[in-house]
Protein backbone atom coordinates (compact mmCIF):
# COMPACT_ATOMS: atom_id res chain seq x y z
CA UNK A 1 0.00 0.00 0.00
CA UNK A 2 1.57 3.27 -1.09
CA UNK A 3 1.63 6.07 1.49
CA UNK A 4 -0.85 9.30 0.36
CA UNK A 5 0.55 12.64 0.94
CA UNK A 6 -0.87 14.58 3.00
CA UNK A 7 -1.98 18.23 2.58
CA UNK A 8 -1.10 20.61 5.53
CA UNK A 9 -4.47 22.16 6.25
CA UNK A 10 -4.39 26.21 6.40
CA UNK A 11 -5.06 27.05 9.77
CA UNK A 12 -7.10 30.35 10.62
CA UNK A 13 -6.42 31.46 13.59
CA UNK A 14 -8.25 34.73 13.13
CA UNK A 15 -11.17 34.80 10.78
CA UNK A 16 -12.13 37.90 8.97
CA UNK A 17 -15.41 37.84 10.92
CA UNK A 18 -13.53 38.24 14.08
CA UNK A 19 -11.73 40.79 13.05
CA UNK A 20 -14.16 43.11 11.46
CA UNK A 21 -17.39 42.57 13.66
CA UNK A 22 -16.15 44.59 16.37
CA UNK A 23 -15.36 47.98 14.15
CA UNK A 24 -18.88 46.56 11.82
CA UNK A 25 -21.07 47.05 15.30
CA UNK A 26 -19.12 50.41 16.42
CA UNK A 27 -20.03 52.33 13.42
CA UNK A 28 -23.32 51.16 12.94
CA UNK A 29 -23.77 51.53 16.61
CA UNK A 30 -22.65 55.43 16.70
CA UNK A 31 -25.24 55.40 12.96
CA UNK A 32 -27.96 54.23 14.98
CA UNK A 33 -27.43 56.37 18.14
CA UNK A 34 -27.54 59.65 15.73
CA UNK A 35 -29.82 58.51 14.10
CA UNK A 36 -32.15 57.94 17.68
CA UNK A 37 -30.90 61.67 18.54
CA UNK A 38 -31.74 63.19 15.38
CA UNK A 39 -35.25 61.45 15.22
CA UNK A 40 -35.82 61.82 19.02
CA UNK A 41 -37.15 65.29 18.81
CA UNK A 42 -39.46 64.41 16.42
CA UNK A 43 -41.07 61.22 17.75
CA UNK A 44 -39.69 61.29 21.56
CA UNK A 45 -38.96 57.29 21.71
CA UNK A 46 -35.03 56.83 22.64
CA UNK A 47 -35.07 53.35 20.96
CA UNK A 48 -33.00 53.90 18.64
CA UNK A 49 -30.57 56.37 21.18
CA UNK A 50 -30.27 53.17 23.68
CA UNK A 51 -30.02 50.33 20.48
CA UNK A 52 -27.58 52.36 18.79
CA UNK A 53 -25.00 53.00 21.75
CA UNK A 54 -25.92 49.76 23.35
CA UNK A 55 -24.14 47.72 20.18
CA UNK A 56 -21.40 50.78 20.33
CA UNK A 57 -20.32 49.70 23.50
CA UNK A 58 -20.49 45.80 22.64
CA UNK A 59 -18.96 46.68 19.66
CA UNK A 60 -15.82 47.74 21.72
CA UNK A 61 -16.09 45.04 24.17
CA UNK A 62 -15.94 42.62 21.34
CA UNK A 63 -12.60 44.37 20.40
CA UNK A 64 -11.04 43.70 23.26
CA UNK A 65 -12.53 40.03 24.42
CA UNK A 66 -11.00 39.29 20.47
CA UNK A 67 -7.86 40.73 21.29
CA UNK A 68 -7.30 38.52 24.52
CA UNK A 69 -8.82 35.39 22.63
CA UNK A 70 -6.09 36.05 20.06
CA UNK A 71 -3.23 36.77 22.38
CA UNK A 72 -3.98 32.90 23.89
CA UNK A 73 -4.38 31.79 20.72
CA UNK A 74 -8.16 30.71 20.51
């Protein structure tokens, strides 16, 4: 039986999900939030004011969980 060579898989440490989600949900999150103040005069509901920096600020705790995740290598 003859011996089949064996491809080295490419291994992706970082995917270019995980590296572009977090700056994705910061600017849509700061969109949103102006968006919520600009409208907010004119309807008076802060959905969109509480959405839009809500996914701001996960959008820069993603950053950083991503950055530790990649330090350890997971």
């Amino acid at each position: 039986m003859s011996e089949q060579k064996r491809r080295p898989k490419a291994k992706w440490k970082y995917g270019p999900l995980r590296l572009a989600m977090p700056w994705i949900a910061i600017v849509v999150g700061i969109v949103l939030g102006l968006r919520g103040l600009i409208e907010y005069q004119a309807t008076g509901d802060p959905l969109f004011i509480a959405v839009g920096f809500g996914l701001a600020a996960l959008g820069v705790i993603m950053f950083f969980v991503y950055r530790w995740m990649a330090k350890r290598g997971l």
